[in-house]
N, C-alpha and C. Protein backbone atom coordinates (compact mmCIF):
# COMPACT_ATOMS: atom_id res chain seq x y z
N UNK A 1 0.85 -1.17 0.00
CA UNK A 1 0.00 0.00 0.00
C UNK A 1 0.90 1.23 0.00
N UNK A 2 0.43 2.50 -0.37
CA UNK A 2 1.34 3.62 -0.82
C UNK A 2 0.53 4.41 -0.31
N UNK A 3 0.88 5.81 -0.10
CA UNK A 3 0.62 6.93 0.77
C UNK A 3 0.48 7.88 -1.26
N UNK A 4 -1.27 8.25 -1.17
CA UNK A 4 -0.91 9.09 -2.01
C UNK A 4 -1.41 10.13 -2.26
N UNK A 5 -0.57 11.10 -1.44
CA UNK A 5 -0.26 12.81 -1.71
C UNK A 5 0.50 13.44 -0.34
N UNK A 6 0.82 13.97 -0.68
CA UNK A 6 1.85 15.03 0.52
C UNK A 6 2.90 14.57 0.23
N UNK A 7 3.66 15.01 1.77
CA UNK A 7 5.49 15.45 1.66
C UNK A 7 5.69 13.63 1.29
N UNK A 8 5.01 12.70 1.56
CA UNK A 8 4.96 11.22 1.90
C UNK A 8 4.53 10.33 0.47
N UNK A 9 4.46 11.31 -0.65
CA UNK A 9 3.59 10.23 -1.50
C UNK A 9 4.41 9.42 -2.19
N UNK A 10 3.80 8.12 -2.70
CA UNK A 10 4.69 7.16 -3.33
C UNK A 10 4.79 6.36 -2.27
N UNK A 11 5.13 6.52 -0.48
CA UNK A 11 5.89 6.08 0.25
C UNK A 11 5.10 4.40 0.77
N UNK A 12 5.70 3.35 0.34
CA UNK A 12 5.18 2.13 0.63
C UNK A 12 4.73 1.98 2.34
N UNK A 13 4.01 1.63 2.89
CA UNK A 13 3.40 1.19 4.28
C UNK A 13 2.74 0.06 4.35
N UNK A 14 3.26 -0.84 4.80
CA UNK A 14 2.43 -2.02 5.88
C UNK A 14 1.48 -2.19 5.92
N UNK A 15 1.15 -3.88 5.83
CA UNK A 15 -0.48 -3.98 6.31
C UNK A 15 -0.35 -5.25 6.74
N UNK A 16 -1.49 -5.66 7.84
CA UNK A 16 -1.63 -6.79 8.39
C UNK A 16 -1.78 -7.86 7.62
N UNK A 17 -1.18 -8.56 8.00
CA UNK A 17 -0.95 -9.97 6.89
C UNK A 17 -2.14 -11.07 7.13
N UNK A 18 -2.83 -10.50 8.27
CA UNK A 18 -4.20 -11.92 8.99
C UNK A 18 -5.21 -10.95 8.16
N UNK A 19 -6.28 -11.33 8.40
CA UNK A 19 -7.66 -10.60 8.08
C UNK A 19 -8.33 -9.76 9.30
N UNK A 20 -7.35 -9.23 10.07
CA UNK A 20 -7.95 -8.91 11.27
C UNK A 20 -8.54 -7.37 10.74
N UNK A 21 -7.75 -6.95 9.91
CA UNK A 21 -8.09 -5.63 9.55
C UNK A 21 -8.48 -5.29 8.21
N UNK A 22 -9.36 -4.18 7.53
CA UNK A 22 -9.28 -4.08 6.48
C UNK A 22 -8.77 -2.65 5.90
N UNK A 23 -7.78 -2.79 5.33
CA UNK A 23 -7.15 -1.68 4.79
C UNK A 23 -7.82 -0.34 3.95
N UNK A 24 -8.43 0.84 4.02
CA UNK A 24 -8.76 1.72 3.41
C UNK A 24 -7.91 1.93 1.88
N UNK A 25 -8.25 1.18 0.80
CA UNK A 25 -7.47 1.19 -0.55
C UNK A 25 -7.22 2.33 -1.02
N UNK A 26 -5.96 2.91 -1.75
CA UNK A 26 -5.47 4.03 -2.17
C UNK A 26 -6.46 5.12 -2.75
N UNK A 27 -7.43 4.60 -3.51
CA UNK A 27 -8.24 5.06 -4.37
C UNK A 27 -9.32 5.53 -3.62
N UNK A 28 -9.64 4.87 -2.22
CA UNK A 28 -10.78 5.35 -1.48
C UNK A 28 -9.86 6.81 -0.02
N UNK A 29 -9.24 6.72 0.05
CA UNK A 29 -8.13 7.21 0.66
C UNK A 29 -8.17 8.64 0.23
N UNK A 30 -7.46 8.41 -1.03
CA UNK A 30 -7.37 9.88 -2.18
C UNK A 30 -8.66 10.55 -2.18
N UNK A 31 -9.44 10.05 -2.61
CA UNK A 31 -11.39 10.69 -2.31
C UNK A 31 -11.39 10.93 -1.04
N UNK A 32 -11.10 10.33 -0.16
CA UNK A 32 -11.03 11.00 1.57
C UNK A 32 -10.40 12.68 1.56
N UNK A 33 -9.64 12.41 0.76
CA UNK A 33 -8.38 13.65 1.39
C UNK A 33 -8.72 14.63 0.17
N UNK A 34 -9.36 14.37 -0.85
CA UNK A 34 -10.14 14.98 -1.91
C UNK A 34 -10.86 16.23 -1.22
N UNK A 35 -11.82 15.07 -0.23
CA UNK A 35 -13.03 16.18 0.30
C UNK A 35 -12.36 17.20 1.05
N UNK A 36 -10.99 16.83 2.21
CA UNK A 36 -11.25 17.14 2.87
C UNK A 36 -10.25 18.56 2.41
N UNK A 37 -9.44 17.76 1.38
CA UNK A 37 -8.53 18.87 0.85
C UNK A 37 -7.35 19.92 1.66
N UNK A 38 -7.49 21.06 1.83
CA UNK A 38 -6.79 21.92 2.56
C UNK A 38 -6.68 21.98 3.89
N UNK A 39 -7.61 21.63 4.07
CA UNK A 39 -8.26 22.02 5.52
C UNK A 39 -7.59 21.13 6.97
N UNK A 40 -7.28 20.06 6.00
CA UNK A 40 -6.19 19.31 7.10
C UNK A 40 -5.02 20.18 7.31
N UNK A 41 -4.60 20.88 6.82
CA UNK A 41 -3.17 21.89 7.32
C UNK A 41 -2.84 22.22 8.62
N UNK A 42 -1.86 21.77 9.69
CA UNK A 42 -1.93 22.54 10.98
C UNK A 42 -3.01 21.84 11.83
N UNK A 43 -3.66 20.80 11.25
CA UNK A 43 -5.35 20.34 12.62
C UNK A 43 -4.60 18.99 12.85
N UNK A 44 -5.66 18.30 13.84
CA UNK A 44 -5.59 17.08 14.38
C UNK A 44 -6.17 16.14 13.65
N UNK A 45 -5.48 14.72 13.98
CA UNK A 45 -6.61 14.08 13.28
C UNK A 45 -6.55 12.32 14.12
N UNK A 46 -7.71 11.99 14.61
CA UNK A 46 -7.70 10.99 15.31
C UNK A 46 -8.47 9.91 14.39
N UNK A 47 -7.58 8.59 14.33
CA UNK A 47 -8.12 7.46 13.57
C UNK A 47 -8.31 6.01 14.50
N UNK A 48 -9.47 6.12 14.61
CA UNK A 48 -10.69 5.28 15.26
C UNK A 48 -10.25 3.89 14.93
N UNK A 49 -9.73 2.70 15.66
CA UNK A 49 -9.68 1.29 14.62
C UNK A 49 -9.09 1.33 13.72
N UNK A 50 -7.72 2.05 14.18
CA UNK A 50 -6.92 2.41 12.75
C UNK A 50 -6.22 1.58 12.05
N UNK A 51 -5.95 0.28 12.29
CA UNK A 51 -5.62 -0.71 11.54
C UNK A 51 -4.26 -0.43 11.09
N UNK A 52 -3.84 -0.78 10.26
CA UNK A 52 -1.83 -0.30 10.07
C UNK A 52 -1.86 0.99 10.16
N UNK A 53 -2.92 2.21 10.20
CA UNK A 53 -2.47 3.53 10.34
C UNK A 53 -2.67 4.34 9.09
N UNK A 54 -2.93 3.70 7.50
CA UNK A 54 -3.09 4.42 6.40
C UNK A 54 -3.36 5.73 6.43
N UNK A 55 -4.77 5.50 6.97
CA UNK A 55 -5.62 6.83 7.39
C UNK A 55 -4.68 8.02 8.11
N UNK A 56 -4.11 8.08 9.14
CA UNK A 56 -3.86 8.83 9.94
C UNK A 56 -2.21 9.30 9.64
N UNK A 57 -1.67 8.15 8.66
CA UNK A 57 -0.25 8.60 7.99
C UNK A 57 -0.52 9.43 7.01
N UNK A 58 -2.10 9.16 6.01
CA UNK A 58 -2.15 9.78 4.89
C UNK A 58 -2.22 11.24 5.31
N UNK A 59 -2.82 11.13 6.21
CA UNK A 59 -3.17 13.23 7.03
C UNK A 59 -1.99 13.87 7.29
N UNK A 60 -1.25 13.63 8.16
CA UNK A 60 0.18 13.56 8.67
C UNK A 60 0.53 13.68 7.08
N UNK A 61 0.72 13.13 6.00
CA UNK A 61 1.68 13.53 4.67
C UNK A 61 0.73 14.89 4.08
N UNK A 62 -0.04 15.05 4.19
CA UNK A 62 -1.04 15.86 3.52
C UNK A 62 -1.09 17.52 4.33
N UNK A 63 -0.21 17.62 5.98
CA UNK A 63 -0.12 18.58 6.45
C UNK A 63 -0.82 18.38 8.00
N UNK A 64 -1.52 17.86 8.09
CA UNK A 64 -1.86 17.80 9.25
C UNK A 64 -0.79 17.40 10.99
N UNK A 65 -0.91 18.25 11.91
CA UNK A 65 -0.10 18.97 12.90
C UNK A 65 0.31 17.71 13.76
N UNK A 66 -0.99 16.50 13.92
CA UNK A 66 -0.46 16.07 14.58
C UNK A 66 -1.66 14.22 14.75
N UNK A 67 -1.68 13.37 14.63
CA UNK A 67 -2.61 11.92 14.54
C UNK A 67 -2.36 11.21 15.73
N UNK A 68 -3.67 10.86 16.52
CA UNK A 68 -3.77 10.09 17.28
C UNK A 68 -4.10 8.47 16.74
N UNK A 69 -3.73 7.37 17.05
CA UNK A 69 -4.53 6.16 16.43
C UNK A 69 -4.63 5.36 17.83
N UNK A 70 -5.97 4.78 17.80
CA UNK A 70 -6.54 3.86 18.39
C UNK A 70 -6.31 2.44 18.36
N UNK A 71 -6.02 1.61 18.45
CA UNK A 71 -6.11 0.08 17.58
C UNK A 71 -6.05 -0.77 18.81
N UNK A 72 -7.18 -1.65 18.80
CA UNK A 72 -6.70 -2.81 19.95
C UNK A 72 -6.01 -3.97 19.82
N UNK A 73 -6.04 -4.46 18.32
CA UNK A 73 -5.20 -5.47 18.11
C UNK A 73 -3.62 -5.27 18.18
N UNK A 74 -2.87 -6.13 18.83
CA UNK A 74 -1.59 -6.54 18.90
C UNK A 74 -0.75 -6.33 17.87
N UNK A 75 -1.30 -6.94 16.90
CA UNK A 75 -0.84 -6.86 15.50
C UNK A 75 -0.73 -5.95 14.50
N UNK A 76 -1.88 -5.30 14.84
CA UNK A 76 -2.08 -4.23 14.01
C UNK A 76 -1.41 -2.90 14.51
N UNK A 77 -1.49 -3.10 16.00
CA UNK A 77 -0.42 -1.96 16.82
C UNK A 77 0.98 -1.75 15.97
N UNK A 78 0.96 -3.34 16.10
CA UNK A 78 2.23 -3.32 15.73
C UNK A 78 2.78 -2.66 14.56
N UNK A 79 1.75 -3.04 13.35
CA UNK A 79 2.40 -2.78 12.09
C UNK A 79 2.01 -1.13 12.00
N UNK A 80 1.42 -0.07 12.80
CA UNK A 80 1.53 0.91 12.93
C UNK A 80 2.84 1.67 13.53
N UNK A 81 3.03 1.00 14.53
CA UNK A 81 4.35 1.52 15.03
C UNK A 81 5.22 1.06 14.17
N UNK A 82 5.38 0.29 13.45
CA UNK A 82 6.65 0.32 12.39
C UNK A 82 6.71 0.89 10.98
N UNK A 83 4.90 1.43 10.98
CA UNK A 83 4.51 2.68 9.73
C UNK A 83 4.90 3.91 10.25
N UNK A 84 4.70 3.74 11.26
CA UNK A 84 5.06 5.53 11.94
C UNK A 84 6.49 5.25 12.09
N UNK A 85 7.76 4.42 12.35
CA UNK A 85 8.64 4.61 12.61
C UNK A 85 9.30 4.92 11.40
N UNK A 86 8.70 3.94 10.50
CA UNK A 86 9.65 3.86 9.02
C UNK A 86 9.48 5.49 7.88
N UNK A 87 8.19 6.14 8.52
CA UNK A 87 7.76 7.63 8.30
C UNK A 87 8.78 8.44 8.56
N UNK A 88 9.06 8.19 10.20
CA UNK A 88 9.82 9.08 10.74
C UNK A 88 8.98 9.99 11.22
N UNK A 89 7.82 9.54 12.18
CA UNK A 89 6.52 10.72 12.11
C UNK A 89 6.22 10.60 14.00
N UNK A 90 7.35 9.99 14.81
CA UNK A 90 7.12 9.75 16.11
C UNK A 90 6.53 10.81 16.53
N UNK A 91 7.38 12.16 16.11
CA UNK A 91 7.04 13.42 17.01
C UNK A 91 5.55 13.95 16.84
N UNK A 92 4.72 13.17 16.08
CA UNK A 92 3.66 13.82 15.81
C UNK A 92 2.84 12.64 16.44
N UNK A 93 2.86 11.91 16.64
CA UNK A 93 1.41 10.73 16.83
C UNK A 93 1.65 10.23 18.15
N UNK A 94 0.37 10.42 18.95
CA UNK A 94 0.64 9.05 19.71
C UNK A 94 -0.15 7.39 19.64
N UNK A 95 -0.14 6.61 19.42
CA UNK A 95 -0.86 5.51 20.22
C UNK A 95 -1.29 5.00 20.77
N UNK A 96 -2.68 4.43 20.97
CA UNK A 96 -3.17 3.98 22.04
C UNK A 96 -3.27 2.80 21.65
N UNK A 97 -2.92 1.44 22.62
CA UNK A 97 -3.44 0.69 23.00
C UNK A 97 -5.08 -0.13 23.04
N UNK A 98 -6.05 0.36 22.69
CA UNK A 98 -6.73 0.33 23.63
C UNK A 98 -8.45 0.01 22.84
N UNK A 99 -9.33 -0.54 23.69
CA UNK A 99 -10.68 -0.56 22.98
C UNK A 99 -11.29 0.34 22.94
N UNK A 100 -11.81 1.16 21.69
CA UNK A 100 -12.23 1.97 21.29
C UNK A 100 -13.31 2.57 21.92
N UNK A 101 -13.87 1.55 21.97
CA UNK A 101 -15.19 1.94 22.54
C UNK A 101 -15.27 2.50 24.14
N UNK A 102 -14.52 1.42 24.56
CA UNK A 102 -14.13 1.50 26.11
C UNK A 102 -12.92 3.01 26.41
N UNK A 103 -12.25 3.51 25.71
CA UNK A 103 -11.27 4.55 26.09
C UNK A 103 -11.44 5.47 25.19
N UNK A 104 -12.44 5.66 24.41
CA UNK A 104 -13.21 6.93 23.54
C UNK A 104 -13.84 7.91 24.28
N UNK A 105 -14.47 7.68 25.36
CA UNK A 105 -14.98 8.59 26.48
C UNK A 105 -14.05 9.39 26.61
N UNK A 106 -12.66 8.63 27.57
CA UNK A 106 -11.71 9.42 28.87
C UNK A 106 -11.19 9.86 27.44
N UNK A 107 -10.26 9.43 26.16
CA UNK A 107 -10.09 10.34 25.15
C UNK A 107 -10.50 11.93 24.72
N UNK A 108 -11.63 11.30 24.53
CA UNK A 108 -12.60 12.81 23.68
C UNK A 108 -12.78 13.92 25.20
N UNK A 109 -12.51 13.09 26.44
CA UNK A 109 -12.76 14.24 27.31
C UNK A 109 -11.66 15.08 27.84
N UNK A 110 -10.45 14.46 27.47
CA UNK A 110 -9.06 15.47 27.40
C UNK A 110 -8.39 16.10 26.44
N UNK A 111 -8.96 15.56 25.16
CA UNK A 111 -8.29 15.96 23.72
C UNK A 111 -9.49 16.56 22.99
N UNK A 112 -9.39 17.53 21.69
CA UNK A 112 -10.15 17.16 21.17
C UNK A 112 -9.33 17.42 19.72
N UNK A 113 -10.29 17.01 18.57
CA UNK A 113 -9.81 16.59 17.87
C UNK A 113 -10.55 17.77 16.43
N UNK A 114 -9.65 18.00 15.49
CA UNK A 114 -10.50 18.54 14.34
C UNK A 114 -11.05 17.32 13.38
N UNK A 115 -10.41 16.19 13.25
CA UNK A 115 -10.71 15.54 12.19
C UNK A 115 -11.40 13.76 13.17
N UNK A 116 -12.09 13.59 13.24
CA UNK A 116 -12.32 11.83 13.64
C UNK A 116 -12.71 11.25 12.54
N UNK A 117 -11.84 9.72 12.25
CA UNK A 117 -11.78 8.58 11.26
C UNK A 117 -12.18 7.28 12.12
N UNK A 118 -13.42 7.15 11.26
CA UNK A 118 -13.98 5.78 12.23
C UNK A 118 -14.22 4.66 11.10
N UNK A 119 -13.38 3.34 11.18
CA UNK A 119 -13.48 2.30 10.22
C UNK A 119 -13.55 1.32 11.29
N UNK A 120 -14.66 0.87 11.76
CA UNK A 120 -14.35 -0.63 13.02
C UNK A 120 -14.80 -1.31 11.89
N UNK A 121 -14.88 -2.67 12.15
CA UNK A 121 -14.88 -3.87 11.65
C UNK A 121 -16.87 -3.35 10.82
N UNK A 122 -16.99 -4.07 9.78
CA UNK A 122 -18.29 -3.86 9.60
C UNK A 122 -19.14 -5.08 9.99
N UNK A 123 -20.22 -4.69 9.98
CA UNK A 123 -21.46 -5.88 10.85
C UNK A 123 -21.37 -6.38 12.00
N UNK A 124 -20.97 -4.83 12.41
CA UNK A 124 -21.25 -5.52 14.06
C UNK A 124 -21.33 -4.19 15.05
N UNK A 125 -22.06 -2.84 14.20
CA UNK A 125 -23.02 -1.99 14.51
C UNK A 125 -21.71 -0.80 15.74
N UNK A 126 -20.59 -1.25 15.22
CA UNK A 126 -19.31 -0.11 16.05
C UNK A 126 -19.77 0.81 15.66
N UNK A 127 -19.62 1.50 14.10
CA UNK A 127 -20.47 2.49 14.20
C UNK A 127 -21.01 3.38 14.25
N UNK A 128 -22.41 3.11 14.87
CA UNK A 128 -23.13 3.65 15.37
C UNK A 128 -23.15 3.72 16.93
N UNK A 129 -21.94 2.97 17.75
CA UNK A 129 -21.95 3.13 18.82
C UNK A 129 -20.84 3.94 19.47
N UNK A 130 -19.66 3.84 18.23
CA UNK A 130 -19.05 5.01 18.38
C UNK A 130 -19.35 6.70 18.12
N UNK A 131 -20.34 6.94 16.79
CA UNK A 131 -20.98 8.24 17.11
C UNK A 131 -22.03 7.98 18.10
N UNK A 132 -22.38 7.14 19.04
CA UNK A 132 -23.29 7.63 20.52
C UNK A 132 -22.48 8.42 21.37
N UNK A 133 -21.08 7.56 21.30
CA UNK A 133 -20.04 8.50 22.69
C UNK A 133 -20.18 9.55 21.89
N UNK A 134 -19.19 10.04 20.41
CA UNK A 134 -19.24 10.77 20.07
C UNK A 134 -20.11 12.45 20.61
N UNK A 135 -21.43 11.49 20.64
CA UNK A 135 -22.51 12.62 20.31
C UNK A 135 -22.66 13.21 21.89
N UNK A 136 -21.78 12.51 22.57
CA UNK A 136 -22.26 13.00 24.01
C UNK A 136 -21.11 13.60 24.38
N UNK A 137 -20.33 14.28 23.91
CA UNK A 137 -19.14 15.02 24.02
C UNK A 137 -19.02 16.04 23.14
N UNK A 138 -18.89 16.97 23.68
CA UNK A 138 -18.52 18.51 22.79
C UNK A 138 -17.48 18.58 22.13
N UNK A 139 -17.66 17.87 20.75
CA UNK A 139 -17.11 17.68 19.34
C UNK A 139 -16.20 19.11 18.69
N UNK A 140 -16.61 19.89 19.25
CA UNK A 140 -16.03 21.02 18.71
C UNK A 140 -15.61 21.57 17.46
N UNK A 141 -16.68 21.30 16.83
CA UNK A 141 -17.09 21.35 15.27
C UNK A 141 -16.45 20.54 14.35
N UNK A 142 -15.75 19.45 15.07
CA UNK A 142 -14.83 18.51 14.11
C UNK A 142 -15.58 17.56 12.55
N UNK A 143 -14.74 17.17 11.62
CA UNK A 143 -14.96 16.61 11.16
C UNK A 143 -15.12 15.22 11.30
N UNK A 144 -16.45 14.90 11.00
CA UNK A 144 -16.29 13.12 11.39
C UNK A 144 -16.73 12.11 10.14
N UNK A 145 -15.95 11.25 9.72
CA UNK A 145 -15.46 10.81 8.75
C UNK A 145 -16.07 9.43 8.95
N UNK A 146 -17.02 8.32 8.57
CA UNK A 146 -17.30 7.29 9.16
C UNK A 146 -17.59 6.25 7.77
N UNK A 147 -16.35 5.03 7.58
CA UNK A 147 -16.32 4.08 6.87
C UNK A 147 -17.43 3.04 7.06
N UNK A 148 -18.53 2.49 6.28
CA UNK A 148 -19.34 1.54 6.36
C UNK A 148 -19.70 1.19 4.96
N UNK A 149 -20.28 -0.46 5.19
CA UNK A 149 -20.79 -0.71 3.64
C UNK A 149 -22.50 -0.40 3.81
N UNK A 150 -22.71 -0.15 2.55
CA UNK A 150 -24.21 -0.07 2.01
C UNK A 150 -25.26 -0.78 2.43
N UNK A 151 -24.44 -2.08 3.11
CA UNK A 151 -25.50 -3.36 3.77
C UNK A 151 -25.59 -2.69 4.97
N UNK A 152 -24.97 -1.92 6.01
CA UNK A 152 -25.32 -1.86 6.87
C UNK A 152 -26.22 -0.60 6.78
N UNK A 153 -27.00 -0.66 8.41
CA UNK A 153 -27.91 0.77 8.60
C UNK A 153 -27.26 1.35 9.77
N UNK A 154 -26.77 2.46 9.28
CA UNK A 154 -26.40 3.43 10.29
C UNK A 154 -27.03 4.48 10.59
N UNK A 155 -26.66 4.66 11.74
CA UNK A 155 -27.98 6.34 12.51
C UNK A 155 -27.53 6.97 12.17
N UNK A 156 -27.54 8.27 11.23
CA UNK A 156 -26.99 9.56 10.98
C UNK A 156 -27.98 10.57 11.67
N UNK A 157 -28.66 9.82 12.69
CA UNK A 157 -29.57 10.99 12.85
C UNK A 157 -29.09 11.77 14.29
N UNK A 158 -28.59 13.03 14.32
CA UNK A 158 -27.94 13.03 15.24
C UNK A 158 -28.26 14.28 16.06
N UNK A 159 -28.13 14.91 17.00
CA UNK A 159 -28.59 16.36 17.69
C UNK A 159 -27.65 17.47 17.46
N UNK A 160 -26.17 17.10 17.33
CA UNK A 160 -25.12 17.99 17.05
C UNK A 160 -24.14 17.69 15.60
N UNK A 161 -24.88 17.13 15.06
CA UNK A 161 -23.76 16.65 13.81
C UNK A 161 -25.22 16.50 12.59
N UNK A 162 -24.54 16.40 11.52
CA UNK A 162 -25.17 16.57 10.35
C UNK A 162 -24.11 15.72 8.99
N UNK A 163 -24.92 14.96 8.10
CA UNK A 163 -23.79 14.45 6.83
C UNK A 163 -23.89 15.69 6.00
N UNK A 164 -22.89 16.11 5.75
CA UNK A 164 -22.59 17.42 4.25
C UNK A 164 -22.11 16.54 3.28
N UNK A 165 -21.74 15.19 3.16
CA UNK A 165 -21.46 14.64 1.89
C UNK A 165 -21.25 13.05 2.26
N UNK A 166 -21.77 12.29 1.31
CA UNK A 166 -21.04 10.95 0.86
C UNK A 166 -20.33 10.60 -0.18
N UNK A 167 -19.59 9.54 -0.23
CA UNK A 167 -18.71 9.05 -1.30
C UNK A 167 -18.96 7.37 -1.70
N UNK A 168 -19.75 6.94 -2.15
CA UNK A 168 -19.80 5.38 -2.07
C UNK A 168 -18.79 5.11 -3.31
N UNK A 169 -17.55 3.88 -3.01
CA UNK A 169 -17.41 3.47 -3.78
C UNK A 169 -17.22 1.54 -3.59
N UNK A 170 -18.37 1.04 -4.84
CA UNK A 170 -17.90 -0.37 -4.49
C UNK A 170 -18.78 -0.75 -3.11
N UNK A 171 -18.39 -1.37 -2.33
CA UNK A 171 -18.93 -1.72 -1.13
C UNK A 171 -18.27 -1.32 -0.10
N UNK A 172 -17.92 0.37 -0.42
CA UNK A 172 -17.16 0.81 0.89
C UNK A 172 -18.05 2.28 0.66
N UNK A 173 -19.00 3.16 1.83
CA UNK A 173 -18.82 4.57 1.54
C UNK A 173 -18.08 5.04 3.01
N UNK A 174 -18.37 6.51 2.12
CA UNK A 174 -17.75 7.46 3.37
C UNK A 174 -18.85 8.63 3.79
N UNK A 175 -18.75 8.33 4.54
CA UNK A 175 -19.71 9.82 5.28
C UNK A 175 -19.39 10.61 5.67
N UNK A 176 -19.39 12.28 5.28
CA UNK A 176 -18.88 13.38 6.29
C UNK A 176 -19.96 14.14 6.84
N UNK A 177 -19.38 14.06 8.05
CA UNK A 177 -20.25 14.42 9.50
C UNK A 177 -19.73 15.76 9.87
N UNK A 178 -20.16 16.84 10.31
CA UNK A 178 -19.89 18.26 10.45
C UNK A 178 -20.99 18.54 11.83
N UNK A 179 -20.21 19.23 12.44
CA UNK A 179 -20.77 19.74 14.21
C UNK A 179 -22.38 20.86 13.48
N UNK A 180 -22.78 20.71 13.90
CA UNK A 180 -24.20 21.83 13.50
C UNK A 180 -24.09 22.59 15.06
């Protein structure tokens, strides 16, 4: 997999070799950073179930100040910390450890974030249970970015957030979520 655009593009990165994770493909990636364009310059950007890290390296090459990633698997930790090392991007990211769901609260209530990237596993309703914490924390007009397929039903219906755009491609879309 390749990083493509910013100071980083071309640059080959890691991916889990089990099926534990599923990789955000170059082509759906590029349409991510399409929408989001400029605006990553100088902001944060936290990636939810980040799996080798694509997401949150691609921001980080594209300008963004500084990426948090989430990941509970072992493995997938792993092959992040050796995407971020082989970057050379320590000074900007940290890592967590940790279940998403379970350390998304104490997270969102000390940090906050301009950009959230949420890809958990599909069919099995993450989610929508990650925009619940979400929605109960003062988001602070961030962007929220949420990977799902077409089979599933997700709540977009929300009290402080709103979709300003989708992107379906294939059996992957993207949703952007904006603070109202």
């Amino acid at each position: 997999m390749r990083i493509t655009g910013g100071t980083l593009k071309g640059r080959r990165i890691k991916t889990c070799r089990d099926n534990s994770t599923r990789p955000l493909l170059s082509r759906l990636r590029k349409s991510l950073f399409d929408v989001i364009g400029e605006r990553i310059k100088g902001l944060s950007f936290l990636d939810l179930y980040a799996g080798s890290g694509a997401v949150g390296i691609e921001a980080l090459s594209r300008g963004a100040r500084r990426a948090v990633f989430v990941e509970k698997g072992p493995l997938a930790a792993r092959v992040i910390e050796g995407n971020i090392a082989s970057c050379k991007l320590f000074s900007q990211v940290k890592i967590w450890r940790k279940n998403v769901l379970a350390f998304l609260p104490i997270l969102l209530e000390g940090e906050k974030f301009d950009f959230i990237f949420i890809a958990p596993p599909y069919y099995k309703k993450m989610q929508n249970k990650t925009l619940d914490i979400i929605e109960e924390v003062e988001i602070n007009k961030a962007t929220i970015i949420v990977q799902y397929s077409p089979h599933e039903n997700i709540n977009f219906t929300r009290r402080n957030m709103g979709i300003v755009k989708q992107k379906e491609h294939g059996d992957t879309i993207l949703a952007f979520l904006e603070g109202i």
